[in-house]
Protein backbone atom coordinates (compact mmCIF):
# COMPACT_ATOMS: atom_id res chain seq x y z
CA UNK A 1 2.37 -13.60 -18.21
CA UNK A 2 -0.98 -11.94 -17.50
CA UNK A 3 -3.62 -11.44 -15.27
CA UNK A 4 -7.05 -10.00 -16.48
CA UNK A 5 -5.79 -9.94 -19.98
CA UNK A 6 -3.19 -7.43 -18.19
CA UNK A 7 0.52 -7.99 -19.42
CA UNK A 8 2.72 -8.17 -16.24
CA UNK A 9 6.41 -9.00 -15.92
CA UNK A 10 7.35 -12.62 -15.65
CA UNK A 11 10.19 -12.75 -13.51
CA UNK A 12 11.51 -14.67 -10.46
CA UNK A 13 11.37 -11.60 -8.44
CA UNK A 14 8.07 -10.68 -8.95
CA UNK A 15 6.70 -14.78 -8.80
CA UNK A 16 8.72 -14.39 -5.20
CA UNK A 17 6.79 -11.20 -4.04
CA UNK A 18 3.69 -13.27 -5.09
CA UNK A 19 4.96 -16.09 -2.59
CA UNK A 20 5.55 -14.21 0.04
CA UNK A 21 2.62 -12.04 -0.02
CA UNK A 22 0.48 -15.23 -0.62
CA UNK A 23 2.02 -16.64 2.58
CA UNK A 24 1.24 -13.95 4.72
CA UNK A 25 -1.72 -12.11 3.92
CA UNK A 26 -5.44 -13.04 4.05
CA UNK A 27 -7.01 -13.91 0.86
CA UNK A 28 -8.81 -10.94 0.76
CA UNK A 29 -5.67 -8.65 1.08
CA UNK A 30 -4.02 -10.85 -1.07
CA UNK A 31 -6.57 -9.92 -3.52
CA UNK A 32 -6.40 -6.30 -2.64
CA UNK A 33 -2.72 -6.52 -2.91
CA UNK A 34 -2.68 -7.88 -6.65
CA UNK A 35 -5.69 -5.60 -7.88
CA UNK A 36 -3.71 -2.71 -6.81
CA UNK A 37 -1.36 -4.01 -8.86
CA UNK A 38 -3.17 -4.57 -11.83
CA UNK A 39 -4.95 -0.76 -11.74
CA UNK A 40 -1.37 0.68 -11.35
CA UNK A 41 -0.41 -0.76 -14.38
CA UNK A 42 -3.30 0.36 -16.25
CA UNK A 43 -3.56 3.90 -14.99
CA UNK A 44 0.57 4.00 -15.88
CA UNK A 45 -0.91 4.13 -19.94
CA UNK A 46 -1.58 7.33 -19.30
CA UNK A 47 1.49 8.49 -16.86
CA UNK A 48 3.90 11.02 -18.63
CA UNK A 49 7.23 8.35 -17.79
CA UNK A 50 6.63 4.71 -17.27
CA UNK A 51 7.85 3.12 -14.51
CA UNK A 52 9.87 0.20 -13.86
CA UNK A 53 7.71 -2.30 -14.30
CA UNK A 54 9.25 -4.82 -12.40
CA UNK A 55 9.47 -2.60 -9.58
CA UNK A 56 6.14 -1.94 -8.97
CA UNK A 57 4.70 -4.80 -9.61
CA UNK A 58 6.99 -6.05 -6.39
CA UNK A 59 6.48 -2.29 -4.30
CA UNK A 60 2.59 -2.80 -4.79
CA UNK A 61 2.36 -6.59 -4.16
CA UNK A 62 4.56 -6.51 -0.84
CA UNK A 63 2.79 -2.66 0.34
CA UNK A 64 0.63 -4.68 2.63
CA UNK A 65 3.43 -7.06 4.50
CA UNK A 66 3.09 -4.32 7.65
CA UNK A 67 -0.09 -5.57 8.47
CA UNK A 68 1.31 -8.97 8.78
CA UNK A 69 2.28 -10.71 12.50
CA UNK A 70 5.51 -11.38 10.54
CA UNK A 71 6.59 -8.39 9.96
CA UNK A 72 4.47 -5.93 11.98
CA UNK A 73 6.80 -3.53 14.31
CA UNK A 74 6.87 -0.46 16.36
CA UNK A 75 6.84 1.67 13.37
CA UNK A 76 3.77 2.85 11.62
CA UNK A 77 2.48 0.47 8.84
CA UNK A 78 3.62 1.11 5.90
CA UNK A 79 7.58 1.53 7.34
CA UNK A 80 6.91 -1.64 9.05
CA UNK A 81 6.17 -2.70 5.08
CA UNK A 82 8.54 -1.24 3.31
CA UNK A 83 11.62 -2.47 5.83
CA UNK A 84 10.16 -5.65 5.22
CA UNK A 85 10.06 -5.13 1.23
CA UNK A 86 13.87 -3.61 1.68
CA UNK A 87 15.14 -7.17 3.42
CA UNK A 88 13.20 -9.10 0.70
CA UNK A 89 14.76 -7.41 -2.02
CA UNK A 90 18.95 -7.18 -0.11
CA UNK A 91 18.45 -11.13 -0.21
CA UNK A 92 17.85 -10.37 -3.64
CA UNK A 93 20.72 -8.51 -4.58
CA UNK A 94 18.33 -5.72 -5.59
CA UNK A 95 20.20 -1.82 -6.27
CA UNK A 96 19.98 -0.13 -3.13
CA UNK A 97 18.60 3.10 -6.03
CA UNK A 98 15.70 0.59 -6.43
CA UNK A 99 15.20 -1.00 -3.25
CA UNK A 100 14.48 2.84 -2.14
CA UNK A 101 12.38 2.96 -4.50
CA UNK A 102 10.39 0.47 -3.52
CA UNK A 103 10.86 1.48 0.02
CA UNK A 104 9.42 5.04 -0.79
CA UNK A 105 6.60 3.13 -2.49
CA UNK A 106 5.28 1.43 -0.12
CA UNK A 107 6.17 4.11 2.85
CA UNK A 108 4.16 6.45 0.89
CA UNK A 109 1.42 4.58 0.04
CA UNK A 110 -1.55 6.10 1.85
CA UNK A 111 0.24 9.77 2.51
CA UNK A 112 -2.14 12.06 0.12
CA UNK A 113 -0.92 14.90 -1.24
CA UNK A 114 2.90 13.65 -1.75
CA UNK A 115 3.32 10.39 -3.21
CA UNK A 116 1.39 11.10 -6.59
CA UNK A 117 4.57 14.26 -7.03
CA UNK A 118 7.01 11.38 -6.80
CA UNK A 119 8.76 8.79 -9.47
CA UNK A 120 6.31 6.62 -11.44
CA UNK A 121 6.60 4.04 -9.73
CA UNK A 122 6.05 5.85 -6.01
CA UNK A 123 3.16 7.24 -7.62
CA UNK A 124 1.24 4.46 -9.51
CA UNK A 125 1.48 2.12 -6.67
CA UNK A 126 -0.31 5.00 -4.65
CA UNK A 127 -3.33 5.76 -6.85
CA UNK A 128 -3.55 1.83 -7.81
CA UNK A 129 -4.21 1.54 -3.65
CA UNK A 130 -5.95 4.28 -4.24
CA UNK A 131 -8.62 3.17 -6.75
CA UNK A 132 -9.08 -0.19 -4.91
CA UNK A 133 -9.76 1.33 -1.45
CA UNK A 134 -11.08 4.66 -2.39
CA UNK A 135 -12.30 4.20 -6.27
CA UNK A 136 -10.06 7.27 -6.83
CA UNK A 137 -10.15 8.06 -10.88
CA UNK A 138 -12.77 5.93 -10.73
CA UNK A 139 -14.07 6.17 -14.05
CA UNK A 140 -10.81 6.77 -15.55
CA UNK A 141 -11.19 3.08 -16.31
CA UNK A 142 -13.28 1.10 -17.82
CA UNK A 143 -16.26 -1.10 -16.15
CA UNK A 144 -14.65 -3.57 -18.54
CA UNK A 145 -10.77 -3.12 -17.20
CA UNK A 146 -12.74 -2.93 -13.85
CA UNK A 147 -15.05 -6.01 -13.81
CA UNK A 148 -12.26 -8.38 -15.41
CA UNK A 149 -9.66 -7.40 -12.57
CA UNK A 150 -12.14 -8.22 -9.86
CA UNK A 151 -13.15 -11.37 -11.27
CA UNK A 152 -9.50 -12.52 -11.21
CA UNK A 153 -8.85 -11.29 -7.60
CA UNK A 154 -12.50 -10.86 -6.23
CA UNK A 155 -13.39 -8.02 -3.40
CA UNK A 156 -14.79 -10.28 -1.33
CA UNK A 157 -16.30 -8.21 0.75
CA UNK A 158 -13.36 -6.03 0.99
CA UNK A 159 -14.91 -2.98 2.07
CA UNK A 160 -16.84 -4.46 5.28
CA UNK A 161 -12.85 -6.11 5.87
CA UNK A 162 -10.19 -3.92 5.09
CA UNK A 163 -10.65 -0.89 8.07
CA UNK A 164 -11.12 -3.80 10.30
CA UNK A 165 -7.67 -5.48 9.17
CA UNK A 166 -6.24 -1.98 9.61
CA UNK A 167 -7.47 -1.58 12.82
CA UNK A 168 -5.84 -5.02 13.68
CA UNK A 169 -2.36 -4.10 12.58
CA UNK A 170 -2.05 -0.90 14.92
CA UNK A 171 -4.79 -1.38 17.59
CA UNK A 172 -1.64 -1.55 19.97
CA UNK A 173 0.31 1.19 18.93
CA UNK A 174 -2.22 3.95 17.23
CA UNK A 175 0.30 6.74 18.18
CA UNK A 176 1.89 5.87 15.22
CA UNK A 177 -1.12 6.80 13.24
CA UNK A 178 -0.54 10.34 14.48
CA UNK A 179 -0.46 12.79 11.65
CA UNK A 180 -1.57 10.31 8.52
CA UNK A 181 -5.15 9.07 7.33
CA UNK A 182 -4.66 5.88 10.06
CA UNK A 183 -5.75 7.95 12.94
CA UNK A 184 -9.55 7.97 10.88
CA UNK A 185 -9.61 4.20 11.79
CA UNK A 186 -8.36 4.07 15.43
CA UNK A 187 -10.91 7.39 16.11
CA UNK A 188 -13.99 5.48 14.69
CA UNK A 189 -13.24 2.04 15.83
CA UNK A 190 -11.18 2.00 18.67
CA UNK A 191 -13.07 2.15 21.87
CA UNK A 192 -11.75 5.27 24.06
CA UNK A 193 -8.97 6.54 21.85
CA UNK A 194 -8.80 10.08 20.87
CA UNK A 195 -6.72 11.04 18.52
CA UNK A 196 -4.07 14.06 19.34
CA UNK A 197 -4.40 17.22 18.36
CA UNK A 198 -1.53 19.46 16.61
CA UNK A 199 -2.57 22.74 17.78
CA UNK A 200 -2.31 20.98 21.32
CA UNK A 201 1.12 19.43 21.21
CA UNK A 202 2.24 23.37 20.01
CA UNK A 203 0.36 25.36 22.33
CA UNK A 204 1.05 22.75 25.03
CA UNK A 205 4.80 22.66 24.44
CA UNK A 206 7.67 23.45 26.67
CA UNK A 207 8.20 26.66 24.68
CA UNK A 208 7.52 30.02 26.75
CA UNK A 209 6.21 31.91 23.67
């Protein structure tokens, strides 16, 4: 199987992430969801150690599933996501090595400075989020690889959408965006909200000295 003239894994797990995701996502996250995808895999050419294929083809498809009515909690996002990738994959009969994998994945999705030091597959699902939100490594691929990805799963305006859709999946419970790239989102479009402040919560805590 292949999308963009991009091998991927044919398998019923990964056709059943597709499902599921399909199901539950907007079209344009959907989109988001499977580009990711497809720039993980292509920026993996050039990782040190492959990853599981299989594995992050499912960790970058479901990353999003915290966003979702479904399966949005009292967590912050992406745990929200990756307990709801861990369930999908126990019905499964998935490893529970490589269901934390995938629930590291898609946990560590958007936390900079950590997830690109972990396994492959932690890693490539990050910087193929990454490159579709952010154009990080950019021009590490082609406007070829580039142009033929985003006519399979087109952006559709994705940049005027996806801060919005962020905003819509923890607009009533930004504390958990405390201390992660999140809190950008609720400071600039969330009417009133001010994000804490670390040196507060330590100078302000019930510590004498």
């Amino acid at each position: 199987m292949d999308f963009a003239g991009i091998k991927v894994p044919d398998t019923a797990l990964v056709h059943d992430a597709m499902d599921l995701s399909r199901s539950l996502l907007e079209p344009f996250l959907f989109n988001h969801v499977m580009r990711s995808w497809l720039f993980g895999i292509v920026l993996a050419e050039s990782a040190a150690i492959a990853p599981d294929a299989e594995l992050l083809a499912v960790a970058a498809i479901l990353h999003d599933l915290g966003l979702t009515e479904r399966y949005n909690g009292e967590n912050r996002f992406e745990v929200d996501g990756a307990n709801a990738a861990r369930e999908f994959l126990k019905e499964r009969g998935i490893s529970a090595q490589q269901t934390q994998l995938v629930w590291d994945a898609i946990a560590l999705h958007t936390t900079i400075g950590v997830a690109q030091y972990k396994q492959p597959v932690v890693a490539l699902v990050y910087h193929g989020v990454g490159f579709d939100v952010m154009g990080d490594r950019f021009e590490e691929l082609s406007e070829e690889t580039r142009t033929q990805v985003v006519s399979a799963f087109p952006r559709d305006g994705f940049k005027n959408k996806i801060l919005y859709a962020f905003l819509d999946g923890f607009r009533h419970k930004p504390e958990t965006t405390f201390g992660n790239i999140k809190s950008d989102v609720c400071e600039r479009y969330l009417p009133g909200y001010t994000r804490p402040n670390f040196c507060d919560l330590v100078l302000q805590s019930p510590w004498n000295q």
